[in-house]
C-alpha atoms as a PDB file:
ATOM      1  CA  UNK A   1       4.788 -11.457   8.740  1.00  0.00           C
ATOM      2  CA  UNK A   2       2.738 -11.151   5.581  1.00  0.00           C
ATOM      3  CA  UNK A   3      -0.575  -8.522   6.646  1.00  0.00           C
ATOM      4  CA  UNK A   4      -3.645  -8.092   4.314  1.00  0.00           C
ATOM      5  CA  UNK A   5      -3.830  -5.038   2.037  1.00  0.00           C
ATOM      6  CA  UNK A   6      -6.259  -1.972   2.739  1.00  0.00           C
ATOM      7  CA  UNK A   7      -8.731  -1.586   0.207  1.00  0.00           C
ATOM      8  CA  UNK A   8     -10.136   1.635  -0.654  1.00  0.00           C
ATOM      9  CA  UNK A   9     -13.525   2.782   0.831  1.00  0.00           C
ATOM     10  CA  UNK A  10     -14.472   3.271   3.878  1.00  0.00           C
ATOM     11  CA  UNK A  11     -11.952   3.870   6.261  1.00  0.00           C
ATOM     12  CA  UNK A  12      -9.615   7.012   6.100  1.00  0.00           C
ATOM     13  CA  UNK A  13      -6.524   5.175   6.242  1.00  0.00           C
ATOM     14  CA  UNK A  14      -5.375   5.278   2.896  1.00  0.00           C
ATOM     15  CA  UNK A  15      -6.370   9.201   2.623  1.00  0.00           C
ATOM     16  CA  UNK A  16      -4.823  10.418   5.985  1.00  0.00           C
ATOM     17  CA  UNK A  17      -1.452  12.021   5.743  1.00  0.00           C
ATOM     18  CA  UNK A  18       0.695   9.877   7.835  1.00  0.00           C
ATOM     19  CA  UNK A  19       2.639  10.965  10.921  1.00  0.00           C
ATOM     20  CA  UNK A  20       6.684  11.301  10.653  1.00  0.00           C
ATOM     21  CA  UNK A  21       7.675   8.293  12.201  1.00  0.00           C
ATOM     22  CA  UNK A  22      10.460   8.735  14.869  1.00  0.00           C
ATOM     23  CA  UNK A  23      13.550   7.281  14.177  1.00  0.00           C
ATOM     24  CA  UNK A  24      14.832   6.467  17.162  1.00  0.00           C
ATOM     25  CA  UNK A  25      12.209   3.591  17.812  1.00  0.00           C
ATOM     26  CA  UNK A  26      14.183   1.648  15.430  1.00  0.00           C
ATOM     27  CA  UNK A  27      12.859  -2.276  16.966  1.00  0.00           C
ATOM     28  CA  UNK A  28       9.118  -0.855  16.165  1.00  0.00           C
ATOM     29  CA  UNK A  29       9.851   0.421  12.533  1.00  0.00           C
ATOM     30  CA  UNK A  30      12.301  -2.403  11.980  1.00  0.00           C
ATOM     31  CA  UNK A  31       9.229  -4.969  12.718  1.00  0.00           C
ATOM     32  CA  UNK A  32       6.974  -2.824  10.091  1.00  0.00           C
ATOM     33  CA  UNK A  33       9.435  -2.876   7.588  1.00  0.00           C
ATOM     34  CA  UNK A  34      10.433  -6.382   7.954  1.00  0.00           C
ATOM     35  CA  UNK A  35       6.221  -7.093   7.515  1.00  0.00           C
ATOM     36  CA  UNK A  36       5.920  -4.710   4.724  1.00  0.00           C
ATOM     37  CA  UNK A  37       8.707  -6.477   3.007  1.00  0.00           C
ATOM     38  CA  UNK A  38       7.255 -10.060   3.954  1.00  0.00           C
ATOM     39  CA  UNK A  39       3.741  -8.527   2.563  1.00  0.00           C
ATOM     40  CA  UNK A  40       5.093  -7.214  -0.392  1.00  0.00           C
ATOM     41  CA  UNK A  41       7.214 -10.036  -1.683  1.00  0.00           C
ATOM     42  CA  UNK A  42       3.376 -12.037  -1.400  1.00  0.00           C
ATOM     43  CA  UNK A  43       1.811  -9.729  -3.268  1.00  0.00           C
ATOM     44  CA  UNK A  44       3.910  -8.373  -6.028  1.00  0.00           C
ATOM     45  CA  UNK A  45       4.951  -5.251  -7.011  1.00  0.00           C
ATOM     46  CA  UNK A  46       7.049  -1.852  -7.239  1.00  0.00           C
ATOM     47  CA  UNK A  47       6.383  -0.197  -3.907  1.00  0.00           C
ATOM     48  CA  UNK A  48       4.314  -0.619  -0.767  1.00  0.00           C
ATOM     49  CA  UNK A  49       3.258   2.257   2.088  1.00  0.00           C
ATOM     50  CA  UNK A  50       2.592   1.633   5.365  1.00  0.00           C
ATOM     51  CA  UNK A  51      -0.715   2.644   5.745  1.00  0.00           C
ATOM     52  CA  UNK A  52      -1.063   0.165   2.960  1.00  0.00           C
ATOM     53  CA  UNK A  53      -1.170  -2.534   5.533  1.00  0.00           C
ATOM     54  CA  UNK A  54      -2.733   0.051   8.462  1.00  0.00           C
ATOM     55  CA  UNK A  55      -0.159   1.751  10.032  1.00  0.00           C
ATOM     56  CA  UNK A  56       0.371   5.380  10.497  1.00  0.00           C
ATOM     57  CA  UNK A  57       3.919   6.016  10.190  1.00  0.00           C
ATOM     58  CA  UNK A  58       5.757   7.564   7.249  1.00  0.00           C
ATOM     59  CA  UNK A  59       7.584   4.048   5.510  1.00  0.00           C
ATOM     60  CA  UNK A  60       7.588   2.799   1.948  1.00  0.00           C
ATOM     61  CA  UNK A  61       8.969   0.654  -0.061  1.00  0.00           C
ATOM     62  CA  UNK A  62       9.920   1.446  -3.431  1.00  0.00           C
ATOM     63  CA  UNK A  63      11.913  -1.219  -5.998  1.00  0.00           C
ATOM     64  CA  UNK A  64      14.303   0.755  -8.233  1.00  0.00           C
ATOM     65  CA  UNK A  65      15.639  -1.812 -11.222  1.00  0.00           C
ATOM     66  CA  UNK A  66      16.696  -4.779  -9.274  1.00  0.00           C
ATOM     67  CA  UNK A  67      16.969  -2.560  -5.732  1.00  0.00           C
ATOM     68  CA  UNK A  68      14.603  -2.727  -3.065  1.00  0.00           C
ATOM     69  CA  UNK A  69      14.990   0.658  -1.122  1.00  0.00           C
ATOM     70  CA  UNK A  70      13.129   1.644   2.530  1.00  0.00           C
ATOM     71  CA  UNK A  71      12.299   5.127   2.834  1.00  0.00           C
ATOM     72  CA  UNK A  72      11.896   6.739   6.443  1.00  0.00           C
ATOM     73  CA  UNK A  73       9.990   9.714   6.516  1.00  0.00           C
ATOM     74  CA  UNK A  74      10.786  10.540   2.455  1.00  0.00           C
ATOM     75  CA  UNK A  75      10.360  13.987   1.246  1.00  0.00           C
ATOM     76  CA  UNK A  76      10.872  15.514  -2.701  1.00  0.00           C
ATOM     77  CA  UNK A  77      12.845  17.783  -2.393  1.00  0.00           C
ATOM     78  CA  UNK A  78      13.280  18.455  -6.321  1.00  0.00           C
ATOM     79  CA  UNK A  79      11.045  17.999  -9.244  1.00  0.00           C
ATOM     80  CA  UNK A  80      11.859  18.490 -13.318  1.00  0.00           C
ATOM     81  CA  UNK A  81       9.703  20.469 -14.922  1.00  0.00           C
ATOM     82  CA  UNK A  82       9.290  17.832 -17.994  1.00  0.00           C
ATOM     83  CA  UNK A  83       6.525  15.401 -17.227  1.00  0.00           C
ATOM     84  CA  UNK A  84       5.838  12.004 -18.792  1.00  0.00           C
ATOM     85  CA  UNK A  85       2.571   9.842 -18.531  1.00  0.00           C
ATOM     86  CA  UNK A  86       2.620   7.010 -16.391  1.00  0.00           C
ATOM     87  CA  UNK A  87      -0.002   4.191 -16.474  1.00  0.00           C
ATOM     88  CA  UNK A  88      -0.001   3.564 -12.780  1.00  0.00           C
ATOM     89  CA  UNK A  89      -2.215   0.434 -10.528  1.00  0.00           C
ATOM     90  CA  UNK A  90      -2.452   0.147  -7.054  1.00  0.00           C
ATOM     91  CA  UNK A  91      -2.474  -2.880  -4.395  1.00  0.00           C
ATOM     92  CA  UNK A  92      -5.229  -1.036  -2.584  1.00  0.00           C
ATOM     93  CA  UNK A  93      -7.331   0.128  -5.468  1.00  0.00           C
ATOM     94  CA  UNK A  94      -7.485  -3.806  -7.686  1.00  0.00           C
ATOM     95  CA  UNK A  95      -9.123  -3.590 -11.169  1.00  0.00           C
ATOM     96  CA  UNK A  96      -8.506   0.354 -11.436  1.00  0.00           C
ATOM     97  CA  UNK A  97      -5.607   2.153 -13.657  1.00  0.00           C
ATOM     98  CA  UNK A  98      -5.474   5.613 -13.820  1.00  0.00           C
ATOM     99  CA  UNK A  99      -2.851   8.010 -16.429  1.00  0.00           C
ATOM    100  CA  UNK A 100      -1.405  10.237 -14.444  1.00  0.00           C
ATOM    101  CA  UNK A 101       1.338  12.956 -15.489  1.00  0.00           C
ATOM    102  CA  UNK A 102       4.798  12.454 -13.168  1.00  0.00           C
ATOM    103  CA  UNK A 103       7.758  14.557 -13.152  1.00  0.00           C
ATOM    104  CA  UNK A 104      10.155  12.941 -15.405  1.00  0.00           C
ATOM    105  CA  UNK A 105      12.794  13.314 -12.558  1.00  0.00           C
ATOM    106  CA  UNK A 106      13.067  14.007  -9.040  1.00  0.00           C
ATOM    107  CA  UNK A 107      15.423  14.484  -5.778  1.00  0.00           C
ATOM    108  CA  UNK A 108      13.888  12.174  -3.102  1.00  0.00           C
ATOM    109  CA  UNK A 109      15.666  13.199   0.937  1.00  0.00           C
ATOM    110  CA  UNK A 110      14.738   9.976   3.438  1.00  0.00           C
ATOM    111  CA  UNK A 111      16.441   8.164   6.418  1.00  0.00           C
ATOM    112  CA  UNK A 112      17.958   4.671   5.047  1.00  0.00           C
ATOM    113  CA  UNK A 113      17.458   1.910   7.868  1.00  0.00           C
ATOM    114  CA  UNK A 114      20.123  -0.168   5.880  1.00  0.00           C
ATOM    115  CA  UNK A 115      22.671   2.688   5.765  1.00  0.00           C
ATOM    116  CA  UNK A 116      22.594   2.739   9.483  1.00  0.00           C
ATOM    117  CA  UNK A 117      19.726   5.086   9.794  1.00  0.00           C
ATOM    118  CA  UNK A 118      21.683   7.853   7.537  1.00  0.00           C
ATOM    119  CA  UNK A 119      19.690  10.898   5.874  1.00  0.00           C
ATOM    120  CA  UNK A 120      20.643  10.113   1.654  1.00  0.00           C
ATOM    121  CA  UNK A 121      19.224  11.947  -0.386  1.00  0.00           C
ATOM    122  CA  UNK A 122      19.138  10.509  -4.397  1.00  0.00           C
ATOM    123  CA  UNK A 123      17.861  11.766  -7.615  1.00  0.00           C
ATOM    124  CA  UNK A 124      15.680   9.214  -9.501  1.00  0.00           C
ATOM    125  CA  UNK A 125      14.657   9.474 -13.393  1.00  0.00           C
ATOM    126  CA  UNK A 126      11.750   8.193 -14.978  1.00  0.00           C
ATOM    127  CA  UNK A 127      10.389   5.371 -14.464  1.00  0.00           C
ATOM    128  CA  UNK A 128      11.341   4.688 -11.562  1.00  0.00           C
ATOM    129  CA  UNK A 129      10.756   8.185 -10.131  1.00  0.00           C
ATOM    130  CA  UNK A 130       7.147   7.128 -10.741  1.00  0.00           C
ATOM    131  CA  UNK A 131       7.281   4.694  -7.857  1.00  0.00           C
ATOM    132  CA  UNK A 132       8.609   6.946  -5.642  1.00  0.00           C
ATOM    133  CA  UNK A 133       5.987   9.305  -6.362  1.00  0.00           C
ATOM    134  CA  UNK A 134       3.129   6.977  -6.164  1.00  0.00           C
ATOM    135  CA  UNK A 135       4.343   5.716  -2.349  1.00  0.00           C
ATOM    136  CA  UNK A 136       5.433   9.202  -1.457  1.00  0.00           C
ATOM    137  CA  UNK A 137       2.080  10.312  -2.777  1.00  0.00           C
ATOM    138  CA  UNK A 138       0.229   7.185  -0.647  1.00  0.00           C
ATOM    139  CA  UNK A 139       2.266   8.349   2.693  1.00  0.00           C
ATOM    140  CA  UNK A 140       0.482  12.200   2.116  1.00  0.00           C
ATOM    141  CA  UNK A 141      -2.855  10.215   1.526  1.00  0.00           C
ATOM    142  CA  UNK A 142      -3.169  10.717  -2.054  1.00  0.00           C
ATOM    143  CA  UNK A 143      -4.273   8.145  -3.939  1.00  0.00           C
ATOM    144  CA  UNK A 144      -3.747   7.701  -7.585  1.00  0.00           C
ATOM    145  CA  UNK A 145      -7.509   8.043  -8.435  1.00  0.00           C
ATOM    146  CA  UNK A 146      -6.991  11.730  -7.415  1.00  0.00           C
ATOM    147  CA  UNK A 147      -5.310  12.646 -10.196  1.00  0.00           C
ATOM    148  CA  UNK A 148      -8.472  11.719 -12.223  1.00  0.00           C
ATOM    149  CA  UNK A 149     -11.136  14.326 -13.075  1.00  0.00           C
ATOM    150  CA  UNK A 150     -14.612  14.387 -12.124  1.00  0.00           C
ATOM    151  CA  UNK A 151     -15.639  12.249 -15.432  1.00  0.00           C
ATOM    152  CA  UNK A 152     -12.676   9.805 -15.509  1.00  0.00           C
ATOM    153  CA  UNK A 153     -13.904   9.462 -11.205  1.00  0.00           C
ATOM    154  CA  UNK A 154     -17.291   8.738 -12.752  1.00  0.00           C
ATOM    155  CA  UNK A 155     -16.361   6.207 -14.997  1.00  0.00           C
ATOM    156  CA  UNK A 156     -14.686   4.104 -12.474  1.00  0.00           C
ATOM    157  CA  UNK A 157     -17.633   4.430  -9.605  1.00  0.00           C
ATOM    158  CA  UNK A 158     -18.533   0.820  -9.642  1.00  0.00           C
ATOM    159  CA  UNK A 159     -15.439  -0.477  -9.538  1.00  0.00           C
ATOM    160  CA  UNK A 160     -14.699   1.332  -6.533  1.00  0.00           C
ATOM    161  CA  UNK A 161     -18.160   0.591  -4.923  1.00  0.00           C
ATOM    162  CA  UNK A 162     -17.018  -2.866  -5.610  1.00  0.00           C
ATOM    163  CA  UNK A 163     -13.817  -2.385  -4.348  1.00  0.00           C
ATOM    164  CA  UNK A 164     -15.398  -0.627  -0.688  1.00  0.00           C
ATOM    165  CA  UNK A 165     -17.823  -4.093  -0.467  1.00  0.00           C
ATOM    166  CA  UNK A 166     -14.842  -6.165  -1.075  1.00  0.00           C
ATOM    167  CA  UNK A 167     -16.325  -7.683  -4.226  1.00  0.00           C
ATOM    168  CA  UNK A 168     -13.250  -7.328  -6.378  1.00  0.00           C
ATOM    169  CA  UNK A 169     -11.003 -10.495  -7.148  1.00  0.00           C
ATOM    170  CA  UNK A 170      -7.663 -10.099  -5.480  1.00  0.00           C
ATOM    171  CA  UNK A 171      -5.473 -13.006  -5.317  1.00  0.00           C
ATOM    172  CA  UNK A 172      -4.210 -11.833  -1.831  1.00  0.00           C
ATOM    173  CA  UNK A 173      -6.271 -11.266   1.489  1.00  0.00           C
ATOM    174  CA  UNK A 174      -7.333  -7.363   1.926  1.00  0.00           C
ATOM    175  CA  UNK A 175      -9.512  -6.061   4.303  1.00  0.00           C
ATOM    176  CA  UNK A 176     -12.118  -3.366   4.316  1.00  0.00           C
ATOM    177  CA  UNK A 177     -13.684  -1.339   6.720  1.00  0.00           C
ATOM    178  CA  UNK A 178     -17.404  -1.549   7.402  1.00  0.00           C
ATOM    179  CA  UNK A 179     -18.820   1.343   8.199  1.00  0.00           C
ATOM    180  CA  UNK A 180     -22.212  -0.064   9.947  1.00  0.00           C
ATOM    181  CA  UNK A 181     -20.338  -2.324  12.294  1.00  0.00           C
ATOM    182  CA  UNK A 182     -17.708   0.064  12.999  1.00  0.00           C
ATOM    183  CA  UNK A 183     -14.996  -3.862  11.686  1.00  0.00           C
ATOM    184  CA  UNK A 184     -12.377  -4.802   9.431  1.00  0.00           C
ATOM    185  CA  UNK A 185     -13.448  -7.407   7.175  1.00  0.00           C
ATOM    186  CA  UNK A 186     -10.847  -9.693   5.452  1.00  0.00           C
ATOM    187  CA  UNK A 187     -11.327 -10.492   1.735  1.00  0.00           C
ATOM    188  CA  UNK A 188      -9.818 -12.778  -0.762  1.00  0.00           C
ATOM    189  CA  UNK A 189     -10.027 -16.313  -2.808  1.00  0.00           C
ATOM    190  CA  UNK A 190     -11.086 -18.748  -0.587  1.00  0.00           C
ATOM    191  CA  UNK A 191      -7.691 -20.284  -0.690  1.00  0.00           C
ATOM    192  CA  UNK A 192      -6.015 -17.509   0.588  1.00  0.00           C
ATOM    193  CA  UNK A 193      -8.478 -16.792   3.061  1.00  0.00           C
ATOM    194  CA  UNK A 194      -8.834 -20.362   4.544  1.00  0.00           C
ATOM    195  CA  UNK A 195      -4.923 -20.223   4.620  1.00  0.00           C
ATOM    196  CA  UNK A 196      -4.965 -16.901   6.192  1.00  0.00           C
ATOM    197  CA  UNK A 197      -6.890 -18.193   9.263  1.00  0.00           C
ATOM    198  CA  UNK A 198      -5.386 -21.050   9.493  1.00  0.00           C
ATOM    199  CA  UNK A 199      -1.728 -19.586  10.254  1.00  0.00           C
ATOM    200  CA  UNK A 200      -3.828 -17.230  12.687  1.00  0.00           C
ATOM    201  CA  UNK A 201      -4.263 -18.719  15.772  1.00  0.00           C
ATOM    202  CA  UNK A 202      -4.408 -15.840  17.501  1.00  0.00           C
ATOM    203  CA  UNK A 203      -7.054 -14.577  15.183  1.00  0.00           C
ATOM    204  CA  UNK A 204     -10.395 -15.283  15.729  1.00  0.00           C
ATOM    205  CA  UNK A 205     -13.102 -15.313  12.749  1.00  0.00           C
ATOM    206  CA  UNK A 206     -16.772 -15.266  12.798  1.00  0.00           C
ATOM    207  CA  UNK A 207     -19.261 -16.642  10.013  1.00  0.00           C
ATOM    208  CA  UNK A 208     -19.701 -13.273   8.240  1.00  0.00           C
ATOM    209  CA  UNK A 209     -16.105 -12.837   7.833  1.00  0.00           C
ATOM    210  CA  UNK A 210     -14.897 -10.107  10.341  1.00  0.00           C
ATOM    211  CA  UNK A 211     -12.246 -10.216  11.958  1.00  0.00           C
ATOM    212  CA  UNK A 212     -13.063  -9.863  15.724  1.00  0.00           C
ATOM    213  CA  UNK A 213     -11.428  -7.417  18.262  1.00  0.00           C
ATOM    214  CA  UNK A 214     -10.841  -4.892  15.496  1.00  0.00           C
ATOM    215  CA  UNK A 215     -14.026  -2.683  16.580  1.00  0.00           C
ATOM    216  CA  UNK A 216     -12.962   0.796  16.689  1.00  0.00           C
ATOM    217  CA  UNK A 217     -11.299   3.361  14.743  1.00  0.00           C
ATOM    218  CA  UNK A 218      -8.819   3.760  16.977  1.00  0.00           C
ATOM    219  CA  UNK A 219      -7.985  -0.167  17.135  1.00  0.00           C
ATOM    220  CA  UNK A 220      -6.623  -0.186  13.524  1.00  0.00           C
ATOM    221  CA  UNK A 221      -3.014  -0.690  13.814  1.00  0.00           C
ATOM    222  CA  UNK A 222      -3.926  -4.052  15.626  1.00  0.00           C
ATOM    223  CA  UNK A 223      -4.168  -6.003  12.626  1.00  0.00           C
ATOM    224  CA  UNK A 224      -1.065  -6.230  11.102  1.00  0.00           C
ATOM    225  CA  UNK A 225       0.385  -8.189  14.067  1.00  0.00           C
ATOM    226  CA  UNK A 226      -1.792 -10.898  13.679  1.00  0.00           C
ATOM    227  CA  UNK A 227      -1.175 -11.456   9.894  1.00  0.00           C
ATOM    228  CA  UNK A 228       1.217 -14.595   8.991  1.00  0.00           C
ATOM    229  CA  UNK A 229       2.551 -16.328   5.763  1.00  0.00           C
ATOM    230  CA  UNK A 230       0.601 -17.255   2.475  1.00  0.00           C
ATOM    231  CA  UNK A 231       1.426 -18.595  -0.241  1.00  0.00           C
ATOM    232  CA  UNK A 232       3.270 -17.608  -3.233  1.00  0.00           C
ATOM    233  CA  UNK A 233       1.027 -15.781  -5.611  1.00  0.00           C
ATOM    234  CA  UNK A 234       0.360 -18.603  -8.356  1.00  0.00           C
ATOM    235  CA  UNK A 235      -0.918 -16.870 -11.030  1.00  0.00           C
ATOM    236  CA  UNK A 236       2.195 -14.156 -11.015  1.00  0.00           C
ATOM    237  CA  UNK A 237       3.097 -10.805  -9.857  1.00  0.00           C
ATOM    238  CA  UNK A 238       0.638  -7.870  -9.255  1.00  0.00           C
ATOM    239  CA  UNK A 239       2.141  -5.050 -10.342  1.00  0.00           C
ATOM    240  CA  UNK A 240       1.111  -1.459  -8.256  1.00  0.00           C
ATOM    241  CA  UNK A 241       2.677  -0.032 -11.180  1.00  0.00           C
ATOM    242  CA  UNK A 242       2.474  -0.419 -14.926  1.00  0.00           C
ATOM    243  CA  UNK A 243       4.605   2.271 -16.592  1.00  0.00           C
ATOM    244  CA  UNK A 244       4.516   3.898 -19.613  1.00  0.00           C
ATOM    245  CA  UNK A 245       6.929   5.717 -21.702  1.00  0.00           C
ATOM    246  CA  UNK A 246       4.382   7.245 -23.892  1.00  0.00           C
ATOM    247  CA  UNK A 247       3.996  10.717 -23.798  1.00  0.00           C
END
């Protein structure tokens, strides 16, 4: 099933190091990954993490050239000591880029679901080791803005105020935690919102767009099950990452 995208702000999701997932509970990480690849091919782009779509365990997605590879519980193991700037945009963090400096290469250890749960480790150069990086970095709860100093942060402020309030145009449903009401909100074009519920039934949603039974901290993992199918993204792919060879 497709599941809404965490936005930045508010919630500690996104900035929470995730917990290493167990592998033997392969029917429960088999459902996430099947949803983060449904929610993914919606949305566009490189890579996807699971707490991207609210769920603490340590799964990504990462698209290497034409491959789409699932990472269990992914560690770097090995990093070049040549760097090379990356121009890098994020799913969870709409409107932003940020230029970040990446290891040029790296040796990336993981359990492969599709090689029968096998540990493979694989060295990656540039730039796709920027993908891994960025979805490695997501599952440690670093976020690409943290690369930025204090007056590049400054810069972007309203953006991510906007971002928190869920006043940024996405052309796929995120949600956002408010704070005051202790809820997930869902956000999006009206389309995709109206399509959203409509696939729901098991979803109920109230005038000021919450998203009821999602009332506690605790309660977040809750919403991804409830997510379902929309449609193709018309107006093309959104890429989480826009590379850059320039140095």
């Amino acid at each position: 099933m497709i599941n809404p995208i965490v936005l930045y702000g508010g919630h500690n999701v996104l900035t929470t190091k995730t917990k290493v997932s167990d592998v033997n509970d392969k029917d429960t990480l088999n459902k996430l990954i099947q949803d983060m690849k449904d929610t993914l091919e919606s949305v566009g782009g490189l890579g996807l993490a699971a707490n991207q779509i609210g769920r603490n365990e340590s799964v990504c997605l990462v698209r290497l050239d034409d491959n789409l590879i699932t990472m269990v519980n992914p560690v770097i193991t090995e990093r070049s000591e040549e760097d090379k700037i990356s121009i890098e945009g994020c799913l969870s963090i709409p409107d932003v880029s940020a230029r970040i400096d990446r290891s040029e290469k790296i040796r990336v250890k993981f359990i492969n679901p599709d090689f029968e749960w096998q540990e493979q480790e694989i060295e990656v150069d540039f730039p796709n080791s920027v993908v891994v990086q960025h979805e490695v970095d997501h599952l440690d709860g670093v976020l690409m803005i943290d690369y930025l100093t204090p007056f590049q942060r400054q810069l972007i402020q309203t953006k991510l105020k906007k971002i928190s309030r869920g006043n940024t145009n996405i052309n796929y449903v995120g949600m956002v935690w408010r704070s005051s009401v202790k809820s997930w909100s869902l956000v999006g074009t009206a389309s995709k919102l109206f399509e959203f519920y409509t696939y729901n039934n098991n979803m109920s949603f109230s005038t000021n767009g919450e998203v009821d039974g999602i009332s506690s901290e605790s309660e977040i993992i809750g919403i991804q099950e409830e997510a379902n199918k929309t449609e193709e993204n018309p107006s093309g792919e959104i890429a989480e990452h826009e590379v850059s060879e320039n140095t």
